[in-house]
Protein backbone atom coordinates (compact mmCIF):
# COMPACT_ATOMS: atom_id res chain seq x y z
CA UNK A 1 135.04 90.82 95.88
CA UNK A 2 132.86 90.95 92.68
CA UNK A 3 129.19 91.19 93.13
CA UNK A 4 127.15 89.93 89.97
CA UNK A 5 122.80 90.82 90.30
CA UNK A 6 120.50 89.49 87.63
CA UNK A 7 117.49 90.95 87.39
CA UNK A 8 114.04 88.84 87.66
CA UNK A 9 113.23 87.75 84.08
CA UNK A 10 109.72 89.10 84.17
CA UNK A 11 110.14 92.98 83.64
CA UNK A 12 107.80 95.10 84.34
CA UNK A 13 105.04 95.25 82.03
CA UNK A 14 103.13 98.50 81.04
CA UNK A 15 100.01 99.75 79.31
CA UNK A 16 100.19 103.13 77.98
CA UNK A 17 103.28 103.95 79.46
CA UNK A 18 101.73 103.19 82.69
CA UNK A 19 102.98 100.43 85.21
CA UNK A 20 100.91 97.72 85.56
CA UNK A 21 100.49 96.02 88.65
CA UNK A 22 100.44 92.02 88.63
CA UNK A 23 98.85 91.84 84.91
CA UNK A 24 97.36 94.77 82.67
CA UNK A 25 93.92 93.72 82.72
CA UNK A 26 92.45 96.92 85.02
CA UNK A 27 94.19 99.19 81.88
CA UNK A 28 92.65 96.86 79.64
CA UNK A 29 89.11 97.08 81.03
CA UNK A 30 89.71 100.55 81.34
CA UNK A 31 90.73 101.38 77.69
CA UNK A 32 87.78 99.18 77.15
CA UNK A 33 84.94 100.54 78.85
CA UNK A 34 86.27 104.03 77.29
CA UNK A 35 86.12 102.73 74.09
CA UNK A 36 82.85 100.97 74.11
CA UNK A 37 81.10 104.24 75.64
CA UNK A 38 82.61 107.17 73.51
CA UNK A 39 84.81 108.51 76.12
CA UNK A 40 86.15 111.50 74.44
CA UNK A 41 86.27 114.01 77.87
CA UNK A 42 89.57 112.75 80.89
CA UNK A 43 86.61 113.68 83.42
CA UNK A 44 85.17 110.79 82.75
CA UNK A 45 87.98 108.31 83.44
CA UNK A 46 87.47 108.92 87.49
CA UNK A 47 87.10 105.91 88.98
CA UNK A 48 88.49 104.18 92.27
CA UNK A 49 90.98 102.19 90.48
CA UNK A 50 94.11 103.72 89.15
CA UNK A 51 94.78 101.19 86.27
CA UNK A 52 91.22 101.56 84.60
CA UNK A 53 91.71 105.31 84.85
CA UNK A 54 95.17 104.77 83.24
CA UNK A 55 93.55 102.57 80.68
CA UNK A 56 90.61 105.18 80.08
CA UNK A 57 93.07 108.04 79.19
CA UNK A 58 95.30 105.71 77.16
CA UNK A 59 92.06 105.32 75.19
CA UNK A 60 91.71 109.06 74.87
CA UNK A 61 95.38 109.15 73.44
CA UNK A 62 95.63 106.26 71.46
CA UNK A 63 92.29 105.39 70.57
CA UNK A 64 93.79 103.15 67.65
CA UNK A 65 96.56 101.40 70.06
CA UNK A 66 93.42 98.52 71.30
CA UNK A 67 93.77 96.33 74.53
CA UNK A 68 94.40 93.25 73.77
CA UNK A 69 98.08 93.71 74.01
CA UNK A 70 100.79 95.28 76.76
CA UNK A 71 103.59 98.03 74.98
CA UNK A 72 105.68 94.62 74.74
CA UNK A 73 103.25 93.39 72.87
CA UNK A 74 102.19 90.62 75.23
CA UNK A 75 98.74 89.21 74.93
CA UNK A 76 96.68 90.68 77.93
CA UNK A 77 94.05 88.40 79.66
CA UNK A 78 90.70 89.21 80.60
């Protein structure tokens, strides 16, 4: 018996290197807010939500990379 598995065609997107959940817009307001306030300390990406975090330190190490797109380069919605 030959068993044949396809996976889904919507692969998982990431932001950073970091999994995203359903979209990347929590890394995106993350990297964001980071961004617009000079976020140059990791301290300071400590919030209760692990995807802005993620998105804050992708700032600090990639402050070039912007938000509007995922890795895949996949517009990212607000």
């Amino acid at each position: 018996m030959l068993f044949v598995w396809c996976g889904g065609a919507n692969a998982q997107e990431t932001f950073g290197g970091n999994d995203c959940t359903e979209d990347c817009s929590g890394h995106k307001a993350g990297y964001d807010w980071a961004q617009q306030n000079g976020i140059s300390d990791e301290s300071a990406c400590s919030s209760n939500s692990q995807s802005f975090n993620e998105g804050c330190q992708t700032y600090l190490e990639d402050p070039n990379r912007g938000s509007d797109e995922d890795d895949d380069g996949n517009e990212i919605d607000d």
